[in-house]
PDB file of N, CA and C in Angstrom:
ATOM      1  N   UNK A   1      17.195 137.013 -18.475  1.00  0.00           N
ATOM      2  CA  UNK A   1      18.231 137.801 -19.140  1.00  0.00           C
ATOM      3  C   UNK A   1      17.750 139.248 -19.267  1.00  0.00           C
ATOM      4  N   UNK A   2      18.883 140.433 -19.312  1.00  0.00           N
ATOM      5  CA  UNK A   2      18.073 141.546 -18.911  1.00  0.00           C
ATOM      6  C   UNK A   2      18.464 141.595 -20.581  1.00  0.00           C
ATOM      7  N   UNK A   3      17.786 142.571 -20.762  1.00  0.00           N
ATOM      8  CA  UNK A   3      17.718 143.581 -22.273  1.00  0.00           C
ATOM      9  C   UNK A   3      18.855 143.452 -23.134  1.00  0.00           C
ATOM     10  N   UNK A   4      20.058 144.439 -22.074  1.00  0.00           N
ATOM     11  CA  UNK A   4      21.481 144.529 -22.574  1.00  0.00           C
ATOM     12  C   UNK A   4      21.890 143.167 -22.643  1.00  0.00           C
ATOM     13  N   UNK A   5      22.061 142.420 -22.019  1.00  0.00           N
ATOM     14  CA  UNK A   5      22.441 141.135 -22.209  1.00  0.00           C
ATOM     15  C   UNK A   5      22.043 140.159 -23.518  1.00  0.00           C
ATOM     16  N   UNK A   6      20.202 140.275 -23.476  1.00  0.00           N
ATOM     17  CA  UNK A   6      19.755 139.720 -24.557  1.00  0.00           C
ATOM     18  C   UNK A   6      20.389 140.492 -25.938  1.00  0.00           C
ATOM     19  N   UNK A   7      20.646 141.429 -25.901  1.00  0.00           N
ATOM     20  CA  UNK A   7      20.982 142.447 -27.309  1.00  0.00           C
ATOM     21  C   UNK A   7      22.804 142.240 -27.768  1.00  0.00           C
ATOM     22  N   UNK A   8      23.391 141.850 -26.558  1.00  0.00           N
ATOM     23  CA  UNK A   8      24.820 141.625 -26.686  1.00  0.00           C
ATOM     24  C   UNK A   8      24.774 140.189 -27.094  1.00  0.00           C
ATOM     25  N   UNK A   9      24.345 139.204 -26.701  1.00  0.00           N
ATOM     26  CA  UNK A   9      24.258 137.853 -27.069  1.00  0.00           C
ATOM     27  C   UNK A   9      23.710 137.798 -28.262  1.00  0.00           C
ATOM     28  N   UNK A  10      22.563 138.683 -28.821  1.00  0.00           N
ATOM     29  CA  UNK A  10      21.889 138.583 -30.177  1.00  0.00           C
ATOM     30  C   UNK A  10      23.626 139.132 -31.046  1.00  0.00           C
ATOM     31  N   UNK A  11      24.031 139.982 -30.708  1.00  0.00           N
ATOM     32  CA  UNK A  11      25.285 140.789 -31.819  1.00  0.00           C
ATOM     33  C   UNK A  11      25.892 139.597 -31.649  1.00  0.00           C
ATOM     34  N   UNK A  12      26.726 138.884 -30.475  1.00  0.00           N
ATOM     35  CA  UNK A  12      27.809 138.202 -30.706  1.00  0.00           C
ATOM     36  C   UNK A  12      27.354 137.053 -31.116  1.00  0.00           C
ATOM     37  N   UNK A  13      26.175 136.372 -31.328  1.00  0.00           N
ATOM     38  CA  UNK A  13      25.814 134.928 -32.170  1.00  0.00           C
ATOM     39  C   UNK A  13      25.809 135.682 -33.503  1.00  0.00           C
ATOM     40  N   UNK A  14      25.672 136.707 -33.614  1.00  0.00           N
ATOM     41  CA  UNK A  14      25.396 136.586 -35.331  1.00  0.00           C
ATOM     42  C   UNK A  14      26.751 136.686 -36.001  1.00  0.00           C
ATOM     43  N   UNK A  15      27.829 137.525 -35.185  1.00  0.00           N
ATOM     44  CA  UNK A  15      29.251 137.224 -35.210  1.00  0.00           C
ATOM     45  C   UNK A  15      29.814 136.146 -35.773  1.00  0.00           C
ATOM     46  N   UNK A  16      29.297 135.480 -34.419  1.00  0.00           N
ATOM     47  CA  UNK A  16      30.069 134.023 -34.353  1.00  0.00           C
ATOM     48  C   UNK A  16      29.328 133.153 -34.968  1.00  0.00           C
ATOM     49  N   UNK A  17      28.245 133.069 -35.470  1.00  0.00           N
ATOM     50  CA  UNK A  17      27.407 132.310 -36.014  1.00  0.00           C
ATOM     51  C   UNK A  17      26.881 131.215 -35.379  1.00  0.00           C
ATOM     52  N   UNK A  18      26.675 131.616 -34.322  1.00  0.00           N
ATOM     53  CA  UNK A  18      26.137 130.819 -32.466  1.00  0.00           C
ATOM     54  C   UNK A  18      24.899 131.098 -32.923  1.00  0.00           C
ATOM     55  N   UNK A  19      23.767 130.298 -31.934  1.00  0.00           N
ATOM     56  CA  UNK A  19      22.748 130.979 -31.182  1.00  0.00           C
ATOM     57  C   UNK A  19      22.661 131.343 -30.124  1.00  0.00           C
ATOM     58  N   UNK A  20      22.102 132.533 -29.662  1.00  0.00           N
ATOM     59  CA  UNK A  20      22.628 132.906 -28.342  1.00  0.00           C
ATOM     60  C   UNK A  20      22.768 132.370 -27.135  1.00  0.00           C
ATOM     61  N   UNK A  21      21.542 131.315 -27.251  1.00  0.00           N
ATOM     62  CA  UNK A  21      21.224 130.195 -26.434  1.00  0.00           C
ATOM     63  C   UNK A  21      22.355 129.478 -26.341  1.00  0.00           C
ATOM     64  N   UNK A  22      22.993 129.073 -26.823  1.00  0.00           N
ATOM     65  CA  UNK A  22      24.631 128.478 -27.047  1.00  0.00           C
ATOM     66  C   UNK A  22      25.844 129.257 -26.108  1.00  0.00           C
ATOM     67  N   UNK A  23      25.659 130.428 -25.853  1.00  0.00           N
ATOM     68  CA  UNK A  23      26.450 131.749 -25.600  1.00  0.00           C
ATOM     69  C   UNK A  23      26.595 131.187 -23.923  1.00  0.00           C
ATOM     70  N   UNK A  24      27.788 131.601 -23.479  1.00  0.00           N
ATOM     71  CA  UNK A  24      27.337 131.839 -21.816  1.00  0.00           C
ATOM     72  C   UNK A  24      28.687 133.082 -21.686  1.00  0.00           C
ATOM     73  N   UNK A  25      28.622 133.618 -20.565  1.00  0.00           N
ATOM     74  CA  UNK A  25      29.366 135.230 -20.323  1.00  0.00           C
ATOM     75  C   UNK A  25      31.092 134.729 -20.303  1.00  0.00           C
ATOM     76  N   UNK A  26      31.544 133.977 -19.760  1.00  0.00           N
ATOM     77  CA  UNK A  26      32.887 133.533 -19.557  1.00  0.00           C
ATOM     78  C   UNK A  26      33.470 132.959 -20.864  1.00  0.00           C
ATOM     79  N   UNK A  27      32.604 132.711 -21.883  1.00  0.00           N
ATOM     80  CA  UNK A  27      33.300 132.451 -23.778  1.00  0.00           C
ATOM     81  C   UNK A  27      34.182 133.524 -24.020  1.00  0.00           C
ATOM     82  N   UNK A  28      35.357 133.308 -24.591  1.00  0.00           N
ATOM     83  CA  UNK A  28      36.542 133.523 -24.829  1.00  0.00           C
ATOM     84  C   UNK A  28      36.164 134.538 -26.549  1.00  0.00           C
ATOM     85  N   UNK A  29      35.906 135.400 -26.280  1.00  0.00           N
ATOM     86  CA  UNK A  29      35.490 135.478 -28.028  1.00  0.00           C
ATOM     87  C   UNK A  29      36.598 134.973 -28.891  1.00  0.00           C
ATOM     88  N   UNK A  30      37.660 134.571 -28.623  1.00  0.00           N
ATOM     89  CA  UNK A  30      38.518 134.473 -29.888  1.00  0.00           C
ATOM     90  C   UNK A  30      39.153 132.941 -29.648  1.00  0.00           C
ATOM     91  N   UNK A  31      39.565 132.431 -28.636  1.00  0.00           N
ATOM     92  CA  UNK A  31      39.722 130.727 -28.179  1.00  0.00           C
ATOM     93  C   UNK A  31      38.067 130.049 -28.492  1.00  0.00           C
ATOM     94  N   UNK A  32      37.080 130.455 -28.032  1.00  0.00           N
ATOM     95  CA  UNK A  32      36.003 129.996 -27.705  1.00  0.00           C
ATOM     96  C   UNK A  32      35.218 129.968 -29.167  1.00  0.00           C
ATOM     97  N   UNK A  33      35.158 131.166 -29.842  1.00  0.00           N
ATOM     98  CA  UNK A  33      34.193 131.714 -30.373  1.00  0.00           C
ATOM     99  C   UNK A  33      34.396 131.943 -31.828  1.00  0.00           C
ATOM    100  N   UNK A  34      36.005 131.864 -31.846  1.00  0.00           N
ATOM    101  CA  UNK A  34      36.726 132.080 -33.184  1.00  0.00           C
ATOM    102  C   UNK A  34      36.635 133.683 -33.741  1.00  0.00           C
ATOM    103  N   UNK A  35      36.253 134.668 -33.076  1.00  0.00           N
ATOM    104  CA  UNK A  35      36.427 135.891 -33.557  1.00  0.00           C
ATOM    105  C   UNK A  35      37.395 136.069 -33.605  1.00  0.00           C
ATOM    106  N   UNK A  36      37.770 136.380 -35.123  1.00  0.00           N
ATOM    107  CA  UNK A  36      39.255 137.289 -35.683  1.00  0.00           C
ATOM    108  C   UNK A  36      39.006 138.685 -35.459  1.00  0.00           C
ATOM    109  N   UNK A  37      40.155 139.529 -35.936  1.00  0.00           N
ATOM    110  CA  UNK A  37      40.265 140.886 -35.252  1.00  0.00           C
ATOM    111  C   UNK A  37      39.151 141.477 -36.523  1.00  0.00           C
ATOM    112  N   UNK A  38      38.741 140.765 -37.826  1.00  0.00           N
ATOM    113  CA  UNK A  38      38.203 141.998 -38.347  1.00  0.00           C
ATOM    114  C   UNK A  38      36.746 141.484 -38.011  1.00  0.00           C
ATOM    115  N   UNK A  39      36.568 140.718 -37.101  1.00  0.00           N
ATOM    116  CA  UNK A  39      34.892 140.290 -36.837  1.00  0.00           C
ATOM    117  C   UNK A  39      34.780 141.217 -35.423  1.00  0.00           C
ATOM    118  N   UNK A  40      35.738 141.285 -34.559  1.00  0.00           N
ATOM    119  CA  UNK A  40      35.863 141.933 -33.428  1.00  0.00           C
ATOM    120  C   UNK A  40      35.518 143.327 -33.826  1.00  0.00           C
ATOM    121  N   UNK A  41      36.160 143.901 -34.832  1.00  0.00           N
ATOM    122  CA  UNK A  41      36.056 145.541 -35.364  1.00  0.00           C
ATOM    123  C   UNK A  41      34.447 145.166 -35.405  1.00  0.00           C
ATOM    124  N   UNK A  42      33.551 144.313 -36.599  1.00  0.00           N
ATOM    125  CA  UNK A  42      32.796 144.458 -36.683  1.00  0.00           C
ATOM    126  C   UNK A  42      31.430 144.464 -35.495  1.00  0.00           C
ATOM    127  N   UNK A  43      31.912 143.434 -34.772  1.00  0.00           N
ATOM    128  CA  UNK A  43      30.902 143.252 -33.145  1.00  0.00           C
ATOM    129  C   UNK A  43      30.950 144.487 -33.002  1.00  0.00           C
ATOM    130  N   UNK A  44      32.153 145.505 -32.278  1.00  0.00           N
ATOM    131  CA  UNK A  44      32.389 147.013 -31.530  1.00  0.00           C
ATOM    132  C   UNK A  44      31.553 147.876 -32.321  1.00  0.00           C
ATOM    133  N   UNK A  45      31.538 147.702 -33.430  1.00  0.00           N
ATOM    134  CA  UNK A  45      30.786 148.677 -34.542  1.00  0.00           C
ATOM    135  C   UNK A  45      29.096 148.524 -34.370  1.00  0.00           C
ATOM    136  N   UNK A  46      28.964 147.302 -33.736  1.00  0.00           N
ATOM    137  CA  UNK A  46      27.439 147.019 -34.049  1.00  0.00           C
ATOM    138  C   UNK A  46      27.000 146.988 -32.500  1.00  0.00           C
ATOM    139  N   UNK A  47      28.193 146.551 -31.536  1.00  0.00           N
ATOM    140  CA  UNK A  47      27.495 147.414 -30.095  1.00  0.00           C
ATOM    141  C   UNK A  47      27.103 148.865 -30.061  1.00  0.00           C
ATOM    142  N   UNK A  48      28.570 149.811 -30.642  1.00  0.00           N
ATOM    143  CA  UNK A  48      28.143 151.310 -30.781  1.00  0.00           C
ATOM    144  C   UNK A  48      26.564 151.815 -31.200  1.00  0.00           C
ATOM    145  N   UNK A  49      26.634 150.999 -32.616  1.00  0.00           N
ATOM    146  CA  UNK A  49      25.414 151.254 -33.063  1.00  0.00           C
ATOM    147  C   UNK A  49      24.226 151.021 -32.502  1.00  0.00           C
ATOM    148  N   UNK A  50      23.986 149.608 -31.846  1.00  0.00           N
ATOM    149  CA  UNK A  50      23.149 149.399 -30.887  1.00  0.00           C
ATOM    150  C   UNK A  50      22.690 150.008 -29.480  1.00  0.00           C
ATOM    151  N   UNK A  51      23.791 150.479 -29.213  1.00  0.00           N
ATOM    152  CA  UNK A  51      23.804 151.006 -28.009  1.00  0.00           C
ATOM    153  C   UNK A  51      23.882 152.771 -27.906  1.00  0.00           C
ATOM    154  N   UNK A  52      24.468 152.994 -29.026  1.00  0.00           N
ATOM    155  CA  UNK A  52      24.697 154.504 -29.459  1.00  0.00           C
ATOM    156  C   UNK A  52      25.644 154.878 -28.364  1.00  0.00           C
ATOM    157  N   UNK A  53      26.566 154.271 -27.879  1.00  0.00           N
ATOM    158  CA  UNK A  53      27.913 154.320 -27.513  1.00  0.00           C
ATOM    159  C   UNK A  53      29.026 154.680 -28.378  1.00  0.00           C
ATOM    160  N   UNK A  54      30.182 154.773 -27.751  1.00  0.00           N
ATOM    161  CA  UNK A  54      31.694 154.600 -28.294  1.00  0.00           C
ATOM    162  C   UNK A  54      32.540 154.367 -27.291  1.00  0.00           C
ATOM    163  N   UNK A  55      32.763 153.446 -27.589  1.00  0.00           N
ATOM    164  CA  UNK A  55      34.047 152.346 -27.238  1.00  0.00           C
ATOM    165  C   UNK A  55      35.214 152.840 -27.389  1.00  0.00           C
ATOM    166  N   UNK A  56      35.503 153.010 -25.430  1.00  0.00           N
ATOM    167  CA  UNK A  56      37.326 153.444 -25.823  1.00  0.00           C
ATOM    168  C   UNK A  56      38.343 152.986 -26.467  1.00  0.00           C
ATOM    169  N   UNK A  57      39.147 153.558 -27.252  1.00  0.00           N
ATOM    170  CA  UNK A  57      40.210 152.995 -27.668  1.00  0.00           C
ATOM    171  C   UNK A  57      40.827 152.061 -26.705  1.00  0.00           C
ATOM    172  N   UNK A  58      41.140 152.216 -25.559  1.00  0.00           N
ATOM    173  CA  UNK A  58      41.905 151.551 -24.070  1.00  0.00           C
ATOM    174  C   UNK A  58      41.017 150.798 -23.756  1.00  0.00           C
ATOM    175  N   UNK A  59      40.223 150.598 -24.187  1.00  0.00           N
ATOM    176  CA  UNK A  59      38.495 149.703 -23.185  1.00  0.00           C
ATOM    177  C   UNK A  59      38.609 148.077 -24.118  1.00  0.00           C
ATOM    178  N   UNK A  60      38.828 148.440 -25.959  1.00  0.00           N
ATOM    179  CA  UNK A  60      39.377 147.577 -27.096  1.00  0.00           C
ATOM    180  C   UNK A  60      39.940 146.135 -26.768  1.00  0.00           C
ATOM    181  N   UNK A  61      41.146 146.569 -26.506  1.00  0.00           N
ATOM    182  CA  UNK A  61      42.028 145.225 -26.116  1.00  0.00           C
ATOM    183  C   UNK A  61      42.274 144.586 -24.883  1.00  0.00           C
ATOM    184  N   UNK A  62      41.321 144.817 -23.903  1.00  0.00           N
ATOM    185  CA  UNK A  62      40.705 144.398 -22.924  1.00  0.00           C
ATOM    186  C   UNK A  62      39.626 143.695 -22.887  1.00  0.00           C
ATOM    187  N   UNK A  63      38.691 143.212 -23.855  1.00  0.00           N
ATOM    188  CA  UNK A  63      37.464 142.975 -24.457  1.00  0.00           C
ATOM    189  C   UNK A  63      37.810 141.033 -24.338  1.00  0.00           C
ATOM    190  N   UNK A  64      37.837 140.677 -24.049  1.00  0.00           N
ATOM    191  CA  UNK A  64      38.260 138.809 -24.197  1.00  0.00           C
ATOM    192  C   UNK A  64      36.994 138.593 -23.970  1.00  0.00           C
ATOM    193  N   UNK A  65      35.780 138.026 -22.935  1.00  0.00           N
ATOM    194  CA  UNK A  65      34.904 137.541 -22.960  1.00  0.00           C
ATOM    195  C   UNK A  65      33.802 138.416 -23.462  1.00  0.00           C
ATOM    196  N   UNK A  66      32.557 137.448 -23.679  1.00  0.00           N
ATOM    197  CA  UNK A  66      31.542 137.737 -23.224  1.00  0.00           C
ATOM    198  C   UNK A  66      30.901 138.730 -22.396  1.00  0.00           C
ATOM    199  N   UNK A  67      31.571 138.145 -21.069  1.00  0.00           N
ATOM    200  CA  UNK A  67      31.355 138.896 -19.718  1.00  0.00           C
ATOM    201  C   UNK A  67      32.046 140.507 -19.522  1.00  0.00           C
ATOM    202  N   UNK A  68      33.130 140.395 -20.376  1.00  0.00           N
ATOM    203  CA  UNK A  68      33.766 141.631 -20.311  1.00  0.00           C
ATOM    204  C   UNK A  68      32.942 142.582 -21.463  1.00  0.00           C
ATOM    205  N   UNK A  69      32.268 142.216 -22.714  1.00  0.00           N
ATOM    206  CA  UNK A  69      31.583 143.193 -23.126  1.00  0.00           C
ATOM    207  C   UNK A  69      30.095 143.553 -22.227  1.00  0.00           C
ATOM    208  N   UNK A  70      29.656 142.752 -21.451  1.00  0.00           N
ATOM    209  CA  UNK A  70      28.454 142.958 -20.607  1.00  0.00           C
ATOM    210  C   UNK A  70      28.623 143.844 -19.993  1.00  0.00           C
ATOM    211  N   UNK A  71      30.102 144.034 -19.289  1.00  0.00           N
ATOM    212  CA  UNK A  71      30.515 144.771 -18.194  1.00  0.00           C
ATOM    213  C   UNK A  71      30.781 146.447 -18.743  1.00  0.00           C
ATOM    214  N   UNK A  72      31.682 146.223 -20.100  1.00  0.00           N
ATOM    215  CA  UNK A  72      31.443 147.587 -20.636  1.00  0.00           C
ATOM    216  C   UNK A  72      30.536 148.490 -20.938  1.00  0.00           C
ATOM    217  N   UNK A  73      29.568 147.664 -22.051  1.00  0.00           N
ATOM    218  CA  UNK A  73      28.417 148.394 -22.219  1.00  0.00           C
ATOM    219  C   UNK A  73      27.445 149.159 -21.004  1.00  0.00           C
ATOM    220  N   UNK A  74      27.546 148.043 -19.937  1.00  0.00           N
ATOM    221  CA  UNK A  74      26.695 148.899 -18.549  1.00  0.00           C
ATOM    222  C   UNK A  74      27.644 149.444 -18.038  1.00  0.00           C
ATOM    223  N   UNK A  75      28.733 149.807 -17.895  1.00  0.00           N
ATOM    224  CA  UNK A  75      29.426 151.154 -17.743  1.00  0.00           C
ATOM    225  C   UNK A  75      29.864 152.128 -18.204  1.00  0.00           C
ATOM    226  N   UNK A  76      29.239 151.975 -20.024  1.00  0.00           N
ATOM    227  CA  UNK A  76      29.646 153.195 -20.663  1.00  0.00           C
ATOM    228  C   UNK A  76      27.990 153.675 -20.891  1.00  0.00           C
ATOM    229  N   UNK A  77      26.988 152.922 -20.560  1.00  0.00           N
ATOM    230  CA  UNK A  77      25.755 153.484 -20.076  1.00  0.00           C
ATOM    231  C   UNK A  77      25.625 153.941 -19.334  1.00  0.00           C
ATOM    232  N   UNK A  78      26.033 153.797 -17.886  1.00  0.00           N
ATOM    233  CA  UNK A  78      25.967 154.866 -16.803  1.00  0.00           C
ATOM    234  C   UNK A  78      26.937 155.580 -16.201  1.00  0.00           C
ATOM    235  N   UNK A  79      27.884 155.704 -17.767  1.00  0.00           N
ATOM    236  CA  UNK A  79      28.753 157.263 -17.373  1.00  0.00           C
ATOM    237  C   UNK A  79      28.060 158.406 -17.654  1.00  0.00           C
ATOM    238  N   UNK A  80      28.031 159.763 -17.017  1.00  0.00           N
ATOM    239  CA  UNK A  80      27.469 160.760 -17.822  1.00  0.00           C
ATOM    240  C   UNK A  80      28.104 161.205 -19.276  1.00  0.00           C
ATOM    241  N   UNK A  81      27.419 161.568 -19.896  1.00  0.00           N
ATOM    242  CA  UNK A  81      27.737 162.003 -21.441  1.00  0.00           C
ATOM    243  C   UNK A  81      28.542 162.935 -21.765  1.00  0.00           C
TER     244      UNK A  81
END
């Protein structure tokens, strides 16, 4: 597991109250995982922070898996600033 991955799986088990080990990329955060919208606010808040990102408004409600926050974070890492 690379870094980002291990650090996104650490935020979304503590979310969801998983262990990450439990986690795989295609979980549904909200069918799968039971994240409601104010646990979702809270995950986005604690990627930013982790990552020292910000999360598009438009990037938000596109967010369903796992796999889709993996995919964001390494592309709002290697946009320029």
């Amino acid at each position: 597991m690379s870094n980002v991955q291990d650090k996104v799986y650490a935020i979304v088990g503590r979310i969801a109250k998983k262990e990450p080990s439990d986690l795989k990329p295609d979980l549904n955060l909200t069918a799968d995982l039971g994240i409601d919208s104010p646990r979702a606010l809270e995950l986005l808040c604690d990627l930013e922070d982790e990552f020292g990102l910000e999360v598009p408004e438009d990037a938000v409600g596109k967010i369903e898996t796992i796999d889709d926050i993996l995919q964001l974070v390494t592309r709002l890492q290697s946009s320029p600033a």
